[in-house]
C-alpha atoms as a PDB file:
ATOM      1  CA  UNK A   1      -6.252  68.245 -11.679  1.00  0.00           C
ATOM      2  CA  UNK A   2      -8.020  66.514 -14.541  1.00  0.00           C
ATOM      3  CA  UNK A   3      -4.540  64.425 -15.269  1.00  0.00           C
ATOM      4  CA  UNK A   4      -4.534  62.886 -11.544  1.00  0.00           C
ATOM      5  CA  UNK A   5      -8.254  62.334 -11.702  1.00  0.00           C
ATOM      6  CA  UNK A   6      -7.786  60.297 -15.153  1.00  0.00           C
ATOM      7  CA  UNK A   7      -4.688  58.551 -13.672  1.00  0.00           C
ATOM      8  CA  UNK A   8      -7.167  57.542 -10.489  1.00  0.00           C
ATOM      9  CA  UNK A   9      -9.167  55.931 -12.732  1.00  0.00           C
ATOM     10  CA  UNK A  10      -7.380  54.563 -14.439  1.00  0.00           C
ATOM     11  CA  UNK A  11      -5.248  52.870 -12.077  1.00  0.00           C
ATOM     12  CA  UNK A  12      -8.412  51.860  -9.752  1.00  0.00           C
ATOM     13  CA  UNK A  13      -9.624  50.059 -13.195  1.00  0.00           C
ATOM     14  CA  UNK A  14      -6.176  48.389 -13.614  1.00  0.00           C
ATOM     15  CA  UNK A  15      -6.312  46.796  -9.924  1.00  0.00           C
ATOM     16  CA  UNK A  16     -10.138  45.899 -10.553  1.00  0.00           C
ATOM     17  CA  UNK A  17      -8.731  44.127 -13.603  1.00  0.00           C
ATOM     18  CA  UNK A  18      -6.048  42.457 -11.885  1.00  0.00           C
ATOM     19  CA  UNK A  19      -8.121  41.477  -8.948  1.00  0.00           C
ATOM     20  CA  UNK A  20     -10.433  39.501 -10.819  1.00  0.00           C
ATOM     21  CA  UNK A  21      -8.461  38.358 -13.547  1.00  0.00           C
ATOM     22  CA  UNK A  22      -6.456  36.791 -10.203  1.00  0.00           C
ATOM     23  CA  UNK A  23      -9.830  35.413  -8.486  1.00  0.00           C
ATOM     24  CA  UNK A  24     -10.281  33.391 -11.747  1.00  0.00           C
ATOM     25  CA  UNK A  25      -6.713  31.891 -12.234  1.00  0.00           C
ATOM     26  CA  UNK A  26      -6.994  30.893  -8.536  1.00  0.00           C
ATOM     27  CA  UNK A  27     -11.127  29.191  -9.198  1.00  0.00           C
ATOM     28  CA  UNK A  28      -9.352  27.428 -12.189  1.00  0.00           C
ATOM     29  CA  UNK A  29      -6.248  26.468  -9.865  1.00  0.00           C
ATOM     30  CA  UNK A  30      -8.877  24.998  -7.705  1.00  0.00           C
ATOM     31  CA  UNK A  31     -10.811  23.102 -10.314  1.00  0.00           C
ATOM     32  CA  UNK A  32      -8.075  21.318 -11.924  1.00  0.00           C
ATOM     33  CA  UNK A  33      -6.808  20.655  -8.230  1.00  0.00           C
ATOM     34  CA  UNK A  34     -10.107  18.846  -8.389  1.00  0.00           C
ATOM     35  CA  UNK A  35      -9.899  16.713 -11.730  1.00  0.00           C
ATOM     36  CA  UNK A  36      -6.348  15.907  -9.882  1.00  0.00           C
ATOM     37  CA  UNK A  37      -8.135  14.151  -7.026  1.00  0.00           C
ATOM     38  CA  UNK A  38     -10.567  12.377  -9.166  1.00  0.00           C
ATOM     39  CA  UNK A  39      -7.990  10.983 -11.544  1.00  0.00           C
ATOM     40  CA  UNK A  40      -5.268   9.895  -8.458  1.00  0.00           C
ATOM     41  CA  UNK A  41      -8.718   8.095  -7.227  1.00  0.00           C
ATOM     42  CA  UNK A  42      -9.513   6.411 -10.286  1.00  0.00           C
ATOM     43  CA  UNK A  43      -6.366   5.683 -10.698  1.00  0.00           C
ATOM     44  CA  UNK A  44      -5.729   3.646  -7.447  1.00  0.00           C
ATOM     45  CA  UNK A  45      -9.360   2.226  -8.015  1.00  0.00           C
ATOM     46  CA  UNK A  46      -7.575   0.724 -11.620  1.00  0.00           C
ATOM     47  CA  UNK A  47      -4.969  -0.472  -9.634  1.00  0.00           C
ATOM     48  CA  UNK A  48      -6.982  -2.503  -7.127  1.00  0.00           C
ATOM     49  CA  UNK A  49      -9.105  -4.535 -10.043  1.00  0.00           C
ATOM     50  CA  UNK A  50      -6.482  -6.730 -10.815  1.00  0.00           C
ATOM     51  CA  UNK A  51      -5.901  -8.187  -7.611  1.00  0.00           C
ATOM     52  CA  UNK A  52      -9.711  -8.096  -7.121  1.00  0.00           C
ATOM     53  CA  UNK A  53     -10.859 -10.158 -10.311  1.00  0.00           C
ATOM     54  CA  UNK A  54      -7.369 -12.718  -9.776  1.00  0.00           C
ATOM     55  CA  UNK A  55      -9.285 -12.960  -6.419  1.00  0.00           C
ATOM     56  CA  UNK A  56     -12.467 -13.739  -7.133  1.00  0.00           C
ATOM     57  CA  UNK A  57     -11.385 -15.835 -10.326  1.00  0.00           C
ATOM     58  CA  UNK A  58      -9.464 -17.759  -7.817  1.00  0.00           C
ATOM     59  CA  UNK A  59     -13.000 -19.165  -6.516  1.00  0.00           C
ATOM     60  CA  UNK A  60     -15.029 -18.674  -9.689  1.00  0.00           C
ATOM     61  CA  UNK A  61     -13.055 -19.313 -12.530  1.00  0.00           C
ATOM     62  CA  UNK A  62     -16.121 -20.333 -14.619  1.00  0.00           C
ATOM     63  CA  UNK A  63     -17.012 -16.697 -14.511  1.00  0.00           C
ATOM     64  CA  UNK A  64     -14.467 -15.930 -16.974  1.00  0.00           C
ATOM     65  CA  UNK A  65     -16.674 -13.472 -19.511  1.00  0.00           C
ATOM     66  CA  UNK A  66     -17.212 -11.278 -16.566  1.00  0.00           C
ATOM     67  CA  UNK A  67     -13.442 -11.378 -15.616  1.00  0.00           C
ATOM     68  CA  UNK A  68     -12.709 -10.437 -19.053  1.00  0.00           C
ATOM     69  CA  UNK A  69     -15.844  -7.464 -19.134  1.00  0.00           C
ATOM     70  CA  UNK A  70     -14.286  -5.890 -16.004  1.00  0.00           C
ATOM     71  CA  UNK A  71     -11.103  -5.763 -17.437  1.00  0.00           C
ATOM     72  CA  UNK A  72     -12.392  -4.653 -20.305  1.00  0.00           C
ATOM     73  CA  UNK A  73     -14.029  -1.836 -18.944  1.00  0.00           C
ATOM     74  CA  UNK A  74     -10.578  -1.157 -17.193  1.00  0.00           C
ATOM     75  CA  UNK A  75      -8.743  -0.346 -20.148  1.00  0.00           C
ATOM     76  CA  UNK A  76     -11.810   1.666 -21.164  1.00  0.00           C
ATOM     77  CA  UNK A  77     -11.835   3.759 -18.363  1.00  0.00           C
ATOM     78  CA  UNK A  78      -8.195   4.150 -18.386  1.00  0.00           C
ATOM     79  CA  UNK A  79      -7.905   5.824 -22.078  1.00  0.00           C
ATOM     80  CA  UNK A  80     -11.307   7.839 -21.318  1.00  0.00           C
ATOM     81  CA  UNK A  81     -10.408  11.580 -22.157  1.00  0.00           C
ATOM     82  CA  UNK A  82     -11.904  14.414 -20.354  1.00  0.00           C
ATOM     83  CA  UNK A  83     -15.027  15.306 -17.758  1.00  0.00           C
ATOM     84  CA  UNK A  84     -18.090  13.359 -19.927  1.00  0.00           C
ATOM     85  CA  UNK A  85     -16.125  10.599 -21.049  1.00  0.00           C
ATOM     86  CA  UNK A  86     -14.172   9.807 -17.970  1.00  0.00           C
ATOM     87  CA  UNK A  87     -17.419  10.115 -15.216  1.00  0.00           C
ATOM     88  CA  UNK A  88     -19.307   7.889 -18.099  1.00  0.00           C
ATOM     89  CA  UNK A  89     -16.232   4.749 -17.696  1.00  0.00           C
ATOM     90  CA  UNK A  90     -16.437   5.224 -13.846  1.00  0.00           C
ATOM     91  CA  UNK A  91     -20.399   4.838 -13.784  1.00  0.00           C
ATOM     92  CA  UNK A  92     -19.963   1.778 -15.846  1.00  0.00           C
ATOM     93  CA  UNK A  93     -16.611   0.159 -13.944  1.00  0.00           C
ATOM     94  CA  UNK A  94     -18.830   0.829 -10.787  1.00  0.00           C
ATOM     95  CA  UNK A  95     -21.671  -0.789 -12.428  1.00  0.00           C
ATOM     96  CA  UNK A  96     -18.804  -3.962 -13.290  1.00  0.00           C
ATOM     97  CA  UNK A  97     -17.578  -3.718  -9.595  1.00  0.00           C
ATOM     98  CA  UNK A  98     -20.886  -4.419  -8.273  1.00  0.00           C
ATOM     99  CA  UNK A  99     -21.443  -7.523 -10.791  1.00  0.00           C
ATOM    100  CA  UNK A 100     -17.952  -8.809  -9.051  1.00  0.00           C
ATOM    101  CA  UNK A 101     -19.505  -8.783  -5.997  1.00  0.00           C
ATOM    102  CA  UNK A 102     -22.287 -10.329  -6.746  1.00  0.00           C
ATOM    103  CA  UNK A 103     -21.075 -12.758  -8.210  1.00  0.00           C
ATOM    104  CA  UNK A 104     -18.263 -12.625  -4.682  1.00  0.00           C
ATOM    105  CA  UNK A 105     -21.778 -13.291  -2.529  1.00  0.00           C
ATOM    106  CA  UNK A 106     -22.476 -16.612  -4.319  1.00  0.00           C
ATOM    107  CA  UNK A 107     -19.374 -18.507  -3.060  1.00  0.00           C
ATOM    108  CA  UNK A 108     -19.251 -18.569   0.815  1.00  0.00           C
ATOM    109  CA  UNK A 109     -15.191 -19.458   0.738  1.00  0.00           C
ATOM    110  CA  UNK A 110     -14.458 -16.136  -1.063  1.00  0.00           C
ATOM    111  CA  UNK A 111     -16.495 -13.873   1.183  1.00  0.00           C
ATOM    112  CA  UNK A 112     -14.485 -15.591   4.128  1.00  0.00           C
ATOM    113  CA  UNK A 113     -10.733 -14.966   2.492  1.00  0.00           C
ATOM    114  CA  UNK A 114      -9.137 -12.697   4.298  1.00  0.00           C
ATOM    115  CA  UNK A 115      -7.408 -10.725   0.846  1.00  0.00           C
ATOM    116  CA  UNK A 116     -10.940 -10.680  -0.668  1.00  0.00           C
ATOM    117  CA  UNK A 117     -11.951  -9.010   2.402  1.00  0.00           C
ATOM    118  CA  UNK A 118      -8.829  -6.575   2.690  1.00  0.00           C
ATOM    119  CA  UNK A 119      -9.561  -5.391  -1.213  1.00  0.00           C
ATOM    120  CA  UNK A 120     -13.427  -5.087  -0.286  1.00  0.00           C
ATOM    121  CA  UNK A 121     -12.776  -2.676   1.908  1.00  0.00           C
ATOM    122  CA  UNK A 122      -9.919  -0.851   0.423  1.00  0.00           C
ATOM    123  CA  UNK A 123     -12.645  -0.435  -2.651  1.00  0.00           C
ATOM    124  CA  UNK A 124     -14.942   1.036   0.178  1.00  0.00           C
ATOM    125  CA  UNK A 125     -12.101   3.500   0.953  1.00  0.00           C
ATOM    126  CA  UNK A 126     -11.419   4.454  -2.087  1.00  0.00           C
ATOM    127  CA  UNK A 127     -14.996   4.826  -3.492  1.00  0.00           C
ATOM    128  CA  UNK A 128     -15.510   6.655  -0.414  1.00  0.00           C
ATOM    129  CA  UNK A 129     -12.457   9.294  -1.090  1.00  0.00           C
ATOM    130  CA  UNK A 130     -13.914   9.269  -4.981  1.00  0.00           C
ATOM    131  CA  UNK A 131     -17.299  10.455  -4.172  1.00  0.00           C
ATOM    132  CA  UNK A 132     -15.560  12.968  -1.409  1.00  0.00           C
ATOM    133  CA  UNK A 133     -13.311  14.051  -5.047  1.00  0.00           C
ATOM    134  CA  UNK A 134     -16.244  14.631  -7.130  1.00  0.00           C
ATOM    135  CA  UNK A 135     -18.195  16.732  -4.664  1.00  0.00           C
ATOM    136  CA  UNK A 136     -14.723  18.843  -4.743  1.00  0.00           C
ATOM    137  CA  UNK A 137     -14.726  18.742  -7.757  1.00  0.00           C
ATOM    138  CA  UNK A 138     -17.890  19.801  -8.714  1.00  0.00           C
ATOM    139  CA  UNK A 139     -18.153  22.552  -6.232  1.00  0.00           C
ATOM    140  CA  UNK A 140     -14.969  24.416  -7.593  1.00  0.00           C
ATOM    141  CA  UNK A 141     -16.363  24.273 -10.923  1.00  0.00           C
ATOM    142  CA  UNK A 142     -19.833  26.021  -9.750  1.00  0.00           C
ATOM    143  CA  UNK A 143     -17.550  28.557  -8.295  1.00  0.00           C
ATOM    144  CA  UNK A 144     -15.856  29.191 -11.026  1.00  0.00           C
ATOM    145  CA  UNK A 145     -18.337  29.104 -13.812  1.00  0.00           C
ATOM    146  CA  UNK A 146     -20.676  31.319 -11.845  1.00  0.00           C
ATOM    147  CA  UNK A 147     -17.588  33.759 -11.603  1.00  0.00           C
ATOM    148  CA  UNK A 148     -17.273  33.837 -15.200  1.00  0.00           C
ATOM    149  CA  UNK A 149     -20.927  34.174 -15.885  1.00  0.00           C
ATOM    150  CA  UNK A 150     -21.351  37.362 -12.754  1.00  0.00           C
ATOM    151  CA  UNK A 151     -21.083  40.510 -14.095  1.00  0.00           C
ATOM    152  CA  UNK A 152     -18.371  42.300 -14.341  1.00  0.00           C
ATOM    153  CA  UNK A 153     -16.312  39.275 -14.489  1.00  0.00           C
ATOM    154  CA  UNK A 154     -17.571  38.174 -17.684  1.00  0.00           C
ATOM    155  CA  UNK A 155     -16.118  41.258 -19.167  1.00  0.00           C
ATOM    156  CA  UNK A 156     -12.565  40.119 -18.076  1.00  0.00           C
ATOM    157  CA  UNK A 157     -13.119  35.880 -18.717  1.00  0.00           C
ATOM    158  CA  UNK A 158     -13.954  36.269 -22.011  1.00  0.00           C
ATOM    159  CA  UNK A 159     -10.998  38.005 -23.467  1.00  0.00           C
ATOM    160  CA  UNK A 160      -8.387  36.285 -21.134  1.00  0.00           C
ATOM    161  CA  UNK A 161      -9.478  33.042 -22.293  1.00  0.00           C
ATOM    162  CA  UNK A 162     -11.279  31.738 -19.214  1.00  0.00           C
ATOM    163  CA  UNK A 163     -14.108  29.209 -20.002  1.00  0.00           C
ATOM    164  CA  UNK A 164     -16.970  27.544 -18.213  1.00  0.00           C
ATOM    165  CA  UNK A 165     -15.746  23.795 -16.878  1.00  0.00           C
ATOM    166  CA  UNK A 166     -18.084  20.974 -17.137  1.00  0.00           C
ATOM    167  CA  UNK A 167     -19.300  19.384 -14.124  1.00  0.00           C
ATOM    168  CA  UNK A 168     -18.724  15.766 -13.304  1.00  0.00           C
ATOM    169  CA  UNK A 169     -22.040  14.092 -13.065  1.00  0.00           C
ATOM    170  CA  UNK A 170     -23.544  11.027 -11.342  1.00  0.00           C
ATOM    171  CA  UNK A 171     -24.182   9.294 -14.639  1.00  0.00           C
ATOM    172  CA  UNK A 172     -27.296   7.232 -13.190  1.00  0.00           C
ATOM    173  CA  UNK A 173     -28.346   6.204 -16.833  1.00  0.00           C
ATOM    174  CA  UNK A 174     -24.555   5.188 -17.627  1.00  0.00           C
ATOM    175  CA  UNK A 175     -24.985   3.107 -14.226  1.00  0.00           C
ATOM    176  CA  UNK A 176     -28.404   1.229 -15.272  1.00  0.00           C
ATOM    177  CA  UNK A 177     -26.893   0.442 -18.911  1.00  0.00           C
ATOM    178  CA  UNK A 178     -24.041  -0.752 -17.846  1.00  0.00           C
ATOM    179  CA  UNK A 179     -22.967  -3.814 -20.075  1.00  0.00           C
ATOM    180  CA  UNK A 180     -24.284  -7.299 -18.937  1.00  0.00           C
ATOM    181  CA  UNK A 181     -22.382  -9.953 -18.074  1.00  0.00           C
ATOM    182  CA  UNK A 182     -24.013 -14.163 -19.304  1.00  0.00           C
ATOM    183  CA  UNK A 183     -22.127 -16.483 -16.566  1.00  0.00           C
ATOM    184  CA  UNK A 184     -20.400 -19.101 -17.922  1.00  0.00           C
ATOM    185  CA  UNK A 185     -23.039 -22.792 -17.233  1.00  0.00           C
ATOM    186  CA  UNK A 186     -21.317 -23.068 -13.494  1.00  0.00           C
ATOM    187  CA  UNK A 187     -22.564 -19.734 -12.345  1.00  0.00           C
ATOM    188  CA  UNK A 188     -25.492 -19.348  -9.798  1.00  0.00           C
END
């Protein structure tokens, strides 16, 4: 009688086991689902600047060192490596994108052009979908790192490798520090 009670246990302990060791694969299934969103939106985001600054420099070619700072800042946030890195590149390329436009507001002809307009608001789209990403994001991660840190699961992360994720922040000081642009002696 003792045997089957020990094999109970036992067995009961083994599903526990696999039930949470499975609930964690499937949190960090959903969290790198996640960094995929984030990264096919920064990605198309990287894709549109090109045709944005060829735009705009179509108007204001004078405004060449802030053509050259955005695409800059491109490559930058195209070799960024992991969660800090990359949501510090996209606070400053948003900080760049905004310059564009504000720059964009200053000639009349290029807030009328009908391509300027079409990227404008495929940038709205697409910032749109990236903040929509990095909520995703951002929520899976809570999930899972307050799985790994609730008892018992913490007795099963550890040893099977699992490891808190770092959240993708709003970097607001990245934002306000992102790098200044002098117009050439033609801009307004």
């Amino acid at each position: 009688m003792g045997l089957w009670i020990s094999i109970g246990v036992a067995a009961l302990l083994l599903v526990w086991l696999v039930a949470i060791y499975n609930r964690l694969v499937r949190l960090r299934a959903l969290v790198r689902e996640g960094w995929s969103g984030i990264t096919v939106q920064l990605r198309r985001r990287a894709d549109l600047i090109p045709n944005l600054v060829s735009t705009v420099e179509g108007y204001a070619a004078h405004e060449r060192g802030l053509f050259e700072a955005v695409t800059a800042q491109r490559g930058e946030a195209a070799a960024a490596k992991g969660v800090d890195a990359t949501a510090r590149a996209d606070a400053r390329m948003s900080g760049m994108i905004g310059q564009l436009f504000a720059v964009a507001e200053a000639y009349p002809d290029l807030k009328a052009d009908a391509n300027f307009r079409q990227l404008q608001d495929e940038l709205s789209q697409i910032e749109e979908e990236l903040a929509g990403a990095r909520r995703y994001y951002n929520a899976t991660v809570r999930d899972l790192n307050s799985s790994i840190q609730s008892f018992p699961n913490v007795l099963v992360a550890g040893p099977f490798g699992f490891r808190e994720e770092e959240s993708y922040a709003d970097d607001v000081a990245a934002l306000q520090a992102a790098p200044r642009v002098t117009f050439g002696a033609g801009g307004r």
